[in-house]
N, C-alpha and C. Protein backbone atom coordinates (compact mmCIF):
# COMPACT_ATOMS: atom_id res chain seq x y z
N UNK A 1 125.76 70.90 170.87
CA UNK A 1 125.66 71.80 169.73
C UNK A 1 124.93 73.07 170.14
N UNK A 2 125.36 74.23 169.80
CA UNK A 2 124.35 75.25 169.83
C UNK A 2 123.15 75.36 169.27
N UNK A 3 122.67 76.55 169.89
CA UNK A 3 121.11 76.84 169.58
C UNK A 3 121.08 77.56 168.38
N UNK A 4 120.67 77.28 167.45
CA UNK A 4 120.35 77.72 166.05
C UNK A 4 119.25 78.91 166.32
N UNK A 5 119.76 80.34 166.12
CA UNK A 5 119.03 81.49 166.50
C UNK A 5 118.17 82.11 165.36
N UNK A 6 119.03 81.97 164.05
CA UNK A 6 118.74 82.21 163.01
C UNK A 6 118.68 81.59 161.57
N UNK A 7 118.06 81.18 160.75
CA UNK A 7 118.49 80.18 159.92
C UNK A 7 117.13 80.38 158.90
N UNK A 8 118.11 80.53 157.75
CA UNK A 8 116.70 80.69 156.21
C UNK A 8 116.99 79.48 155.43
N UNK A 9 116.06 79.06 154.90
CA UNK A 9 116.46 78.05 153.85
C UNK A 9 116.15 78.50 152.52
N UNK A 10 117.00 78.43 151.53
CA UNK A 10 116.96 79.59 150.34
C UNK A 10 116.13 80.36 149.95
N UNK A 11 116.28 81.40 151.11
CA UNK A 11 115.19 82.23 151.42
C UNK A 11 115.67 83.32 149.47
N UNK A 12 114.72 83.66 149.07
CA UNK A 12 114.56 84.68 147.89
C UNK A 12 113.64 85.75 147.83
N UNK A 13 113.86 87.25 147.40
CA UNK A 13 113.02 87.74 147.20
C UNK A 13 113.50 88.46 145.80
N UNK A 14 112.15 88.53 145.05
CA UNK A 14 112.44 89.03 143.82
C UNK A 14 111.68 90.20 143.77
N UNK A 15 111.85 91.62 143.13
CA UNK A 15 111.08 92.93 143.01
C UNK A 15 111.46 93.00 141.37
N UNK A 16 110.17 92.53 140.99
CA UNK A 16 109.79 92.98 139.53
C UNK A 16 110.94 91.92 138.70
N UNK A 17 111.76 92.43 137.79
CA UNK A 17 112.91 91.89 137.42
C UNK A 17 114.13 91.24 138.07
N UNK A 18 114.52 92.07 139.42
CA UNK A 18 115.06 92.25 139.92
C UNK A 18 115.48 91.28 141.10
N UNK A 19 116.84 90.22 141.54
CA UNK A 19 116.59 89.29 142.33
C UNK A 19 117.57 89.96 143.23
N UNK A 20 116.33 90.36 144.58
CA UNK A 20 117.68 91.24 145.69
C UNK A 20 118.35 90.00 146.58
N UNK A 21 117.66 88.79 146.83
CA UNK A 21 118.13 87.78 147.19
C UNK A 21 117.96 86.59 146.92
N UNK A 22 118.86 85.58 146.58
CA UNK A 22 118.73 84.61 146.01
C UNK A 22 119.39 83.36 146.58
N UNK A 23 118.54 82.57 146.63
CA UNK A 23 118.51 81.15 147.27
C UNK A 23 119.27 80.82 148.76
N UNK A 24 119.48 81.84 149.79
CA UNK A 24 120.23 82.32 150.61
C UNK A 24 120.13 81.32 152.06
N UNK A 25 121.00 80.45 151.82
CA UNK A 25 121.08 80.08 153.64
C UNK A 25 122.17 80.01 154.74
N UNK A 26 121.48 80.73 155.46
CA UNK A 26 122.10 81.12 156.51
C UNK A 26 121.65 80.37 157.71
N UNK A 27 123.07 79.85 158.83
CA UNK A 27 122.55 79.31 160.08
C UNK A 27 123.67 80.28 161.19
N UNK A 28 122.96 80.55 162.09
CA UNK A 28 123.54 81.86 163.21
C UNK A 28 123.06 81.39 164.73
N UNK A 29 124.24 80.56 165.12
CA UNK A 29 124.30 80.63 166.13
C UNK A 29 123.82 81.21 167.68
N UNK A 30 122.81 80.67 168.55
CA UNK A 30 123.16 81.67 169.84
C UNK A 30 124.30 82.59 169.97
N UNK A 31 124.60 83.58 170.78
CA UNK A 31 125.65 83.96 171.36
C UNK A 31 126.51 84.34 170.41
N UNK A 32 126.88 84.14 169.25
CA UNK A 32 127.39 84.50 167.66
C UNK A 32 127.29 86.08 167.39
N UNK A 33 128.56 86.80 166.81
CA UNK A 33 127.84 88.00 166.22
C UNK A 33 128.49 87.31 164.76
N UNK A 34 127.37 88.11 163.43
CA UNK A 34 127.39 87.41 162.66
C UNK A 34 127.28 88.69 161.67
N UNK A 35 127.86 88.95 160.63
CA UNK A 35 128.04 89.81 159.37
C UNK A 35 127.50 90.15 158.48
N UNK A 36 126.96 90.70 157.83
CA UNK A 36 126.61 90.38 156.57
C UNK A 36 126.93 91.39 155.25
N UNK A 37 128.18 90.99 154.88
CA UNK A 37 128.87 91.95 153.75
C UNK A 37 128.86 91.76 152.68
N UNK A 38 128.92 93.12 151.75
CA UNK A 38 128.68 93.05 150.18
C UNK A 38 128.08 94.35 149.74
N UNK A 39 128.56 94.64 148.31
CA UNK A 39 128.15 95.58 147.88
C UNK A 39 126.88 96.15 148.41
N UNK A 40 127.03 97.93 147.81
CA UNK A 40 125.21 98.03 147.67
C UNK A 40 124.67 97.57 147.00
N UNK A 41 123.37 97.49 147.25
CA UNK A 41 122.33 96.20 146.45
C UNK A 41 122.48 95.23 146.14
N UNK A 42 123.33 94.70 147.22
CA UNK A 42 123.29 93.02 147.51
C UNK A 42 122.62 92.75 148.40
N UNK A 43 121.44 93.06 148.63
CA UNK A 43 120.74 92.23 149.66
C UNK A 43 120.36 92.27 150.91
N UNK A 44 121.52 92.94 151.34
CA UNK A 44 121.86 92.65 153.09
C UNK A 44 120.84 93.76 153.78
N UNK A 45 119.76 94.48 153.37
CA UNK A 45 118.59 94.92 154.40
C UNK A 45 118.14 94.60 153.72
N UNK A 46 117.31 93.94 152.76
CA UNK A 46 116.29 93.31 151.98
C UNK A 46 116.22 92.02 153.23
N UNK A 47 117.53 91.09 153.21
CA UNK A 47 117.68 90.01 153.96
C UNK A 47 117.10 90.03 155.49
N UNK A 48 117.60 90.93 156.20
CA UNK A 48 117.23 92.20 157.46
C UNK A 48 115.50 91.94 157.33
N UNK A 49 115.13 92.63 156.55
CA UNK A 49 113.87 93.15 156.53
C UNK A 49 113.09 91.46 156.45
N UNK A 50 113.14 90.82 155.72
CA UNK A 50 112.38 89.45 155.47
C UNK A 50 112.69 88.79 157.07
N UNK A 51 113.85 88.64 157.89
CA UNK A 51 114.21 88.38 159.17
C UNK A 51 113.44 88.81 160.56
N UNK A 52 112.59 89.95 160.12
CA UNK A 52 111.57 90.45 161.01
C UNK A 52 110.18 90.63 160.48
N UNK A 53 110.06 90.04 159.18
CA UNK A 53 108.95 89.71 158.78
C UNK A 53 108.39 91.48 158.12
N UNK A 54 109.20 92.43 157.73
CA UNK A 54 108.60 93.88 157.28
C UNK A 54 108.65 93.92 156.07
N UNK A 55 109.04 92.28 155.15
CA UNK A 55 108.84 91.49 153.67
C UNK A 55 108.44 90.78 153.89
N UNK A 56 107.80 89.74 152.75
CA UNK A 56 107.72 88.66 152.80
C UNK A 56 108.39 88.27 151.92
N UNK A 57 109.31 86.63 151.82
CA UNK A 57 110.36 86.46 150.72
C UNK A 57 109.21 86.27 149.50
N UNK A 58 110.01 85.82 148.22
CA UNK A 58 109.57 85.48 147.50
C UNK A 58 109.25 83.96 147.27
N UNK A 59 110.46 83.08 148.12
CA UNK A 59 110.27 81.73 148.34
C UNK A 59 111.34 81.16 149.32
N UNK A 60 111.45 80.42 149.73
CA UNK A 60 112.29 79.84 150.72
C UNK A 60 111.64 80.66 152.02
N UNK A 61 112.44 80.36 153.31
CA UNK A 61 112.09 80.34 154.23
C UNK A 61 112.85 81.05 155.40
N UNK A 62 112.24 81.80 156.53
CA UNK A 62 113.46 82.37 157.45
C UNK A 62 112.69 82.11 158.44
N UNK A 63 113.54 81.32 159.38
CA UNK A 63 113.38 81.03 161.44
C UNK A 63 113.85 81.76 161.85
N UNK A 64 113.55 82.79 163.11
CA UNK A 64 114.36 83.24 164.35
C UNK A 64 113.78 82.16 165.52
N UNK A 65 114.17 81.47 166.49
CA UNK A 65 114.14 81.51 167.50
C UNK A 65 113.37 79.93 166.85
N UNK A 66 113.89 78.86 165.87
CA UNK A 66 113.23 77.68 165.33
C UNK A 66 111.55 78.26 164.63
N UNK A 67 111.21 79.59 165.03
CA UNK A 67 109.79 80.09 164.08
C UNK A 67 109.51 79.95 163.40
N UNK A 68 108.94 80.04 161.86
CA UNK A 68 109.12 80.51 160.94
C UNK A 68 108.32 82.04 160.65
N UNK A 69 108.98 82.90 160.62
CA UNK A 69 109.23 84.50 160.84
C UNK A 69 107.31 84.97 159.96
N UNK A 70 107.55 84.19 159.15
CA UNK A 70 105.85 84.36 157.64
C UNK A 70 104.90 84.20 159.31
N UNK A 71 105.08 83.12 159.81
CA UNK A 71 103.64 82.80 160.40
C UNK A 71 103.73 83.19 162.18
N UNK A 72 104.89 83.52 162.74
CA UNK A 72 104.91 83.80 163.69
C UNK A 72 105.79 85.09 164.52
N UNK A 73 105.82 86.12 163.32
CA UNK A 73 106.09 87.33 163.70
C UNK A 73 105.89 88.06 164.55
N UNK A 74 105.00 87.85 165.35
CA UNK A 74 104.34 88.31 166.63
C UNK A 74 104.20 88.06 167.30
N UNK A 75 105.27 86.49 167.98
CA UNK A 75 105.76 85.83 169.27
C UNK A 75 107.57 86.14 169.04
N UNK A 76 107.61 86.19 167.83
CA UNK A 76 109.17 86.69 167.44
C UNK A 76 109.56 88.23 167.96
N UNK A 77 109.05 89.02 167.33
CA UNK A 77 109.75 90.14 167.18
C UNK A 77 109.71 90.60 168.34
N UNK A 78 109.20 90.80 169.53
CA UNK A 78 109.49 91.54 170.93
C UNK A 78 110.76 90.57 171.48
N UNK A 79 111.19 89.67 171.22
CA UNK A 79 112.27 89.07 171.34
C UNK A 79 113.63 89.92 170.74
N UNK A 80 113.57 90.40 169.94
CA UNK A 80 114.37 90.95 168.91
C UNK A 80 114.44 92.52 169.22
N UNK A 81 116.09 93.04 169.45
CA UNK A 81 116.05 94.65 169.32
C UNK A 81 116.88 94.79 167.31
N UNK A 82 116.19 96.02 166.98
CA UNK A 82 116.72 96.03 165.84
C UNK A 82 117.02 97.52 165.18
N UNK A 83 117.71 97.64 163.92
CA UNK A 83 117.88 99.11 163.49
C UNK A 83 117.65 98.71 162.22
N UNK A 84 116.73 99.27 161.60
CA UNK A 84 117.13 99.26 160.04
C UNK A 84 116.63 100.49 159.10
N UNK A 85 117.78 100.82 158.41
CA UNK A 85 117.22 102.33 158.08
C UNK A 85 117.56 103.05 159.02
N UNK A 86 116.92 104.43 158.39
CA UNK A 86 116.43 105.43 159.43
C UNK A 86 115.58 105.37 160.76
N UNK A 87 116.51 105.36 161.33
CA UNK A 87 115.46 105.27 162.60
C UNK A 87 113.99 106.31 162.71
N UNK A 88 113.28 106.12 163.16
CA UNK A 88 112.27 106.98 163.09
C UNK A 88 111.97 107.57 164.58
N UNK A 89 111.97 108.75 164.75
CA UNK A 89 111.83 109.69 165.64
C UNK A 89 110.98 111.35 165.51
N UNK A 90 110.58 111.06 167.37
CA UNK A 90 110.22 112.46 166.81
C UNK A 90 111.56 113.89 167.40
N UNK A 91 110.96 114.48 166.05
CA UNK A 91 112.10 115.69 166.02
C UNK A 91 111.80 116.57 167.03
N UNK A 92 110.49 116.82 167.47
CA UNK A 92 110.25 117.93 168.70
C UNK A 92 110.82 117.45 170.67
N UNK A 93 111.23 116.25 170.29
CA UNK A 93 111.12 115.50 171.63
C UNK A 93 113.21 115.22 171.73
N UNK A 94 112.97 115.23 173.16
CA UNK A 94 114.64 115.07 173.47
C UNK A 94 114.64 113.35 173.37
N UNK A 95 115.78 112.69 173.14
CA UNK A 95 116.20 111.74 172.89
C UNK A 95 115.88 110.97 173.93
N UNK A 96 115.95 111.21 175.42
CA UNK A 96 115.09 111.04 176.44
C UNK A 96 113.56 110.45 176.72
N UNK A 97 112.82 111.66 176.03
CA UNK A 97 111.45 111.15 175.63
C UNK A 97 111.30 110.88 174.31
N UNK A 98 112.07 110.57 173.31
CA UNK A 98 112.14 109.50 172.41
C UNK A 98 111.60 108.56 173.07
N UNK A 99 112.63 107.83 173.97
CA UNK A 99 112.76 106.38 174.37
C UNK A 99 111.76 106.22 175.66
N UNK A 100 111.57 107.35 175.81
CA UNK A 100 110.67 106.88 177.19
C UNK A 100 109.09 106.35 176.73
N UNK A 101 109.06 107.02 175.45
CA UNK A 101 108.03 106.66 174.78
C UNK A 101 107.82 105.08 173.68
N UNK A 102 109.34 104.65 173.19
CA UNK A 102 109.56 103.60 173.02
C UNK A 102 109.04 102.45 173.87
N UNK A 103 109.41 102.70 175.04
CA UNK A 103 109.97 101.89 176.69
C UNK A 103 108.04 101.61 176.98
N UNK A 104 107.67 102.73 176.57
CA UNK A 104 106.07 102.83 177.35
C UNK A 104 105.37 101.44 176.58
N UNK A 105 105.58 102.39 174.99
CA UNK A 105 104.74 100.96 173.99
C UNK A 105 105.48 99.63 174.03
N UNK A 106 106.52 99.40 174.31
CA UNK A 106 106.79 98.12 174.57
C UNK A 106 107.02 97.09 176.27
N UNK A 107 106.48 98.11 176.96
CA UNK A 107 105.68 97.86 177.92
C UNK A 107 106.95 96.89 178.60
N UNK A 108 108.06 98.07 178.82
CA UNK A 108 109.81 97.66 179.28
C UNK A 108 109.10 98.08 181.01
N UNK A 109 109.32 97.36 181.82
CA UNK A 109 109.48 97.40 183.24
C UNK A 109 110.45 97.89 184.32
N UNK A 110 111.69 97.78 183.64
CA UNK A 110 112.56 98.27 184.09
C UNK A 110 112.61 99.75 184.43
N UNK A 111 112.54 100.55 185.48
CA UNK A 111 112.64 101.44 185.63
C UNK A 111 114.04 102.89 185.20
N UNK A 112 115.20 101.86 185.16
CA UNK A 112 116.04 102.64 184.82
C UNK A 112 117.01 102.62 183.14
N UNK A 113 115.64 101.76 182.44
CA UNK A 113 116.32 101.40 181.49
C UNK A 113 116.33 101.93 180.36
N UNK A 114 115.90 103.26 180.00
CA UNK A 114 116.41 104.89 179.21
C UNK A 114 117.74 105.09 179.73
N UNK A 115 117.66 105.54 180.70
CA UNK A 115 118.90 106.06 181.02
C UNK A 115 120.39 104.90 181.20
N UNK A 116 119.93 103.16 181.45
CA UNK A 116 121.06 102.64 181.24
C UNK A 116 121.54 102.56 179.93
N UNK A 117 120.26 102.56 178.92
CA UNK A 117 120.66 102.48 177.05
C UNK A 117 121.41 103.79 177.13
N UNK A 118 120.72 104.73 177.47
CA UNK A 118 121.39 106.32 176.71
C UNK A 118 122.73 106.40 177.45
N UNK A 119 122.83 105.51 178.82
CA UNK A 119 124.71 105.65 179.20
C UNK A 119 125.38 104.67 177.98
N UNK A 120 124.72 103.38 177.94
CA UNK A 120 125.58 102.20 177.29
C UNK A 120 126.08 103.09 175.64
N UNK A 121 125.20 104.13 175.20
CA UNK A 121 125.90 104.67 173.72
C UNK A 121 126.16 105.79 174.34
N UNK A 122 126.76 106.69 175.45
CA UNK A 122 127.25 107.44 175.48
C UNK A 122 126.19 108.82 175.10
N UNK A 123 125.01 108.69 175.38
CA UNK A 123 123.91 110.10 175.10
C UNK A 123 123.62 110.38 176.71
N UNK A 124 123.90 111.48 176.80
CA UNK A 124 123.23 112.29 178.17
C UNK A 124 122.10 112.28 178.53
N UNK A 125 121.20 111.51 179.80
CA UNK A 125 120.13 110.87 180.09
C UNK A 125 119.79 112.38 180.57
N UNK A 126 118.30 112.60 180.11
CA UNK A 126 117.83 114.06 180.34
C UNK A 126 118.09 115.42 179.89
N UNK A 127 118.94 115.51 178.54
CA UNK A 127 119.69 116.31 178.31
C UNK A 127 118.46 117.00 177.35
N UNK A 128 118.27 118.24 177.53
CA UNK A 128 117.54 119.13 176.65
C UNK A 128 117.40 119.55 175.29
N UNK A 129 118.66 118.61 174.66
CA UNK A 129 118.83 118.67 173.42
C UNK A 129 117.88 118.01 172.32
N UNK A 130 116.45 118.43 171.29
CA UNK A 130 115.65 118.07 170.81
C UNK A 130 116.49 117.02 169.90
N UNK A 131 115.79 116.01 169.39
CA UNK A 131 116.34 115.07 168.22
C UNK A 131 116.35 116.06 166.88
N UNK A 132 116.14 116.78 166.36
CA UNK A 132 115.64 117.23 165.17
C UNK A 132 117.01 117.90 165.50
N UNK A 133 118.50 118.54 166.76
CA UNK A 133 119.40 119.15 166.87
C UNK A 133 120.44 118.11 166.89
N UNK A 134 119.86 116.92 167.00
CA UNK A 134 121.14 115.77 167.38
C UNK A 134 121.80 115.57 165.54
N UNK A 135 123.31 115.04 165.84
CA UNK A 135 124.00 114.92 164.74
C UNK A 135 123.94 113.82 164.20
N UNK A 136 124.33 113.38 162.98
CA UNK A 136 123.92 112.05 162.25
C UNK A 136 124.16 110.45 163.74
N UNK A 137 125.90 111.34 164.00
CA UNK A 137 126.29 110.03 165.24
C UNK A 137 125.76 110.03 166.29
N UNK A 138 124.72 110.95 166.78
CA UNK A 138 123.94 110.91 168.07
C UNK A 138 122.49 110.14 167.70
N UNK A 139 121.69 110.37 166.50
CA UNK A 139 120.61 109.82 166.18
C UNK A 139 120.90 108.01 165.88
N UNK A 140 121.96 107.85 165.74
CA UNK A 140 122.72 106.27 165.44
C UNK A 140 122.56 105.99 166.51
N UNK A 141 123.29 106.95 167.61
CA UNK A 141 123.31 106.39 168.80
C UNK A 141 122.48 106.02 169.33
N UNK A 142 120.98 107.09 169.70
CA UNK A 142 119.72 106.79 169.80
C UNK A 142 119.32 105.79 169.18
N UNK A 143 119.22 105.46 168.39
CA UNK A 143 118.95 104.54 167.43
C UNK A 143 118.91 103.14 167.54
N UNK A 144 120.58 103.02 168.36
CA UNK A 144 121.14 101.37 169.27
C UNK A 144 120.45 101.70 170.48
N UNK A 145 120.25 102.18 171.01
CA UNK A 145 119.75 102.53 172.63
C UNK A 145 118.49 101.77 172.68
N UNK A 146 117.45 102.73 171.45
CA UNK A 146 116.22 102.16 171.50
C UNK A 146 116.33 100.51 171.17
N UNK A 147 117.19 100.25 170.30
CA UNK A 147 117.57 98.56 169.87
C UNK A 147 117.37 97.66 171.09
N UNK A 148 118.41 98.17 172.71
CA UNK A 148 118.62 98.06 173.06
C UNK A 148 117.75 97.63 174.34
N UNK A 149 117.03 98.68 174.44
CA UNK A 149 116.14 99.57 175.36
C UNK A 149 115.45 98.52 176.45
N UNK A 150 114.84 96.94 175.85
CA UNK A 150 114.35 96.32 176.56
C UNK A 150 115.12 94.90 176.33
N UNK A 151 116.27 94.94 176.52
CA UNK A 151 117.13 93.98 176.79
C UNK A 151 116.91 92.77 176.01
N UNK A 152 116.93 93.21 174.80
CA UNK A 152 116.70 91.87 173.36
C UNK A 152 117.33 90.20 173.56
N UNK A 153 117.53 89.46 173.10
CA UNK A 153 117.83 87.93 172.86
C UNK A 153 118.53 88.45 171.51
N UNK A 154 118.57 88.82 170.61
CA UNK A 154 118.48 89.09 169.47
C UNK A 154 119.08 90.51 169.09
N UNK A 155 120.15 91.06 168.27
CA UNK A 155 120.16 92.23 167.80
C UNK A 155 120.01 92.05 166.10
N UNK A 156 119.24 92.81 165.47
CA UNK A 156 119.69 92.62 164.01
C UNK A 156 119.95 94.17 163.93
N UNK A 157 120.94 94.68 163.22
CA UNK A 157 121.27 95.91 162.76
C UNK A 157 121.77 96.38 161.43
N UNK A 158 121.25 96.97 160.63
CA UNK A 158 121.54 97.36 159.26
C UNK A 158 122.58 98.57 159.45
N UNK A 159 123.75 98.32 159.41
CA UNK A 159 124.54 99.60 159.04
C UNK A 159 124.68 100.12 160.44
N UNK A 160 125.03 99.48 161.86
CA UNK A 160 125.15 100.31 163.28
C UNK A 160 125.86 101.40 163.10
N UNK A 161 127.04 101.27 162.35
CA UNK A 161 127.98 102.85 162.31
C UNK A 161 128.18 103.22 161.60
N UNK A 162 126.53 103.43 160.69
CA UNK A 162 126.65 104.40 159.92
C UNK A 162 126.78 106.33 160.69
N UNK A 163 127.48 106.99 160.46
CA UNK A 163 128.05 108.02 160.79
C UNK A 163 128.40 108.46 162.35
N UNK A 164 129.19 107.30 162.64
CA UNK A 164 129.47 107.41 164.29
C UNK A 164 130.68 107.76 164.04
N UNK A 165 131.60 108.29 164.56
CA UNK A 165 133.30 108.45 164.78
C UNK A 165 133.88 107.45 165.29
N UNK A 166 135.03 107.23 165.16
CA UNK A 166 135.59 106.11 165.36
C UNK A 166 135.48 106.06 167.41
N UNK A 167 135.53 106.93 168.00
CA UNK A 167 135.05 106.67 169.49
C UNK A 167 133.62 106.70 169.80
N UNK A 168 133.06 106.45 169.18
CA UNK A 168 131.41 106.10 168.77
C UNK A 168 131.31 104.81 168.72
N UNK A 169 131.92 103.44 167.89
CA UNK A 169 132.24 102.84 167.67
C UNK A 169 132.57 101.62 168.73
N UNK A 170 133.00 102.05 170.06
CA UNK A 170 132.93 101.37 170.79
C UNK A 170 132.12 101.11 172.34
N UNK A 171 131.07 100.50 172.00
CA UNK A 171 130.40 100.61 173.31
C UNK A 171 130.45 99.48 174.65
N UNK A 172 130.25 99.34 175.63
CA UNK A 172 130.31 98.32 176.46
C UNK A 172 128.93 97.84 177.04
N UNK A 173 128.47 96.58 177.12
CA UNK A 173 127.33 96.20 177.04
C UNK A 173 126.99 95.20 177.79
N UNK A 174 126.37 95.08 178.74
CA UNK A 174 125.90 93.83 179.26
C UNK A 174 124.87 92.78 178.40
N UNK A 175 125.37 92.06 178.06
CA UNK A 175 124.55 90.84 177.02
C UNK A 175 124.36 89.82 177.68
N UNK A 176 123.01 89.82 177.02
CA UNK A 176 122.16 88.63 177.67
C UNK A 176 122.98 87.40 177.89
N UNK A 177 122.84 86.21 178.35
CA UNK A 177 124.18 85.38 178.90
C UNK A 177 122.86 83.80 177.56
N UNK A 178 123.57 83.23 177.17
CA UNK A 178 123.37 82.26 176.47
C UNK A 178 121.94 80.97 177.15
């Protein structure tokens, strides 16, 4: 049987009146890419967000990696590359030293591994172009790179193509092997 990567047991969170998720379980496979569709304000980065612990549910429960995410968020999450939202960047800095600065605080070893993320989405490694000039589909791009950046177990992503073009859309990737 596979390795159970991800798995909530009717995980819920409620805001005020409001139930953004309700009684929700999910089991996600190793090696699995896995979906999560439905209207707006159904859930699906509320769900995201409780999965890396940047909520806490309201009741029930969410594992990455057999964890439980409430009490061990901080043997979890450097395991995990992720996007949710807006990525956050700085606007004075090239996309380059974005990530080189990513790469630093997460204390990535790899020496060439800016420039293999910024090839794997197709961004020009060193290119002089500030983030605050990049277009909605280049900051996306940036965006997976940094996801990327120190070779995750794990991707969670809210919305990857949001405003990429359809040759945006396809990237090639060396993934971690099971």
């Amino acid at each position: 049987m596979d390795e159970i990567v991800i798995e909530t047991k009717n995980l819920t969170k409620v805001f005020g009146d409001q139930k953004s998720v309700s009684g929700l379980n999910l089991h996600v496979q190793r090696g699995h890419i896995y979906g999560l569709l439905g209207r707006n304000g159904a859930g699906k980065t509320t769900t995201m967000r409780m999965l890396l612990g940047l909520i806490s549910p309201t009741a029930g429960n969410a594992y990455v990696f057999g964890k439980d995410v409430a009490q061990k968020a901080r043997n979890i999450l450097p395991r995990i590359g992720s996007l949710i939202e807006s990525p956050g960047f700085y606007p004075n800095l090239t996309g380059t030293e974005n990530l080189e600065i990513f790469a630093d605080l997460r204390g990535v070893t790899r020496k060439d591994a800016v420039q293999y993320a910024m090839g794997v989405v197709g961004l020009s490694y060193k290119d002089k172009k500030l983030f605050s000039k990049y277009s909605l589909g280049m900051k996306q791009r940036l965006a997976i790179a940094n996801a990327i950046l120190y070779d995750p177990e794990l991707m969670i992503l809210d919305e990857p193509v949001n405003g990429l073009d359809p040759d945006g859309l396809i990237f090639t990737c060396r993934c971690r092997k099971p």
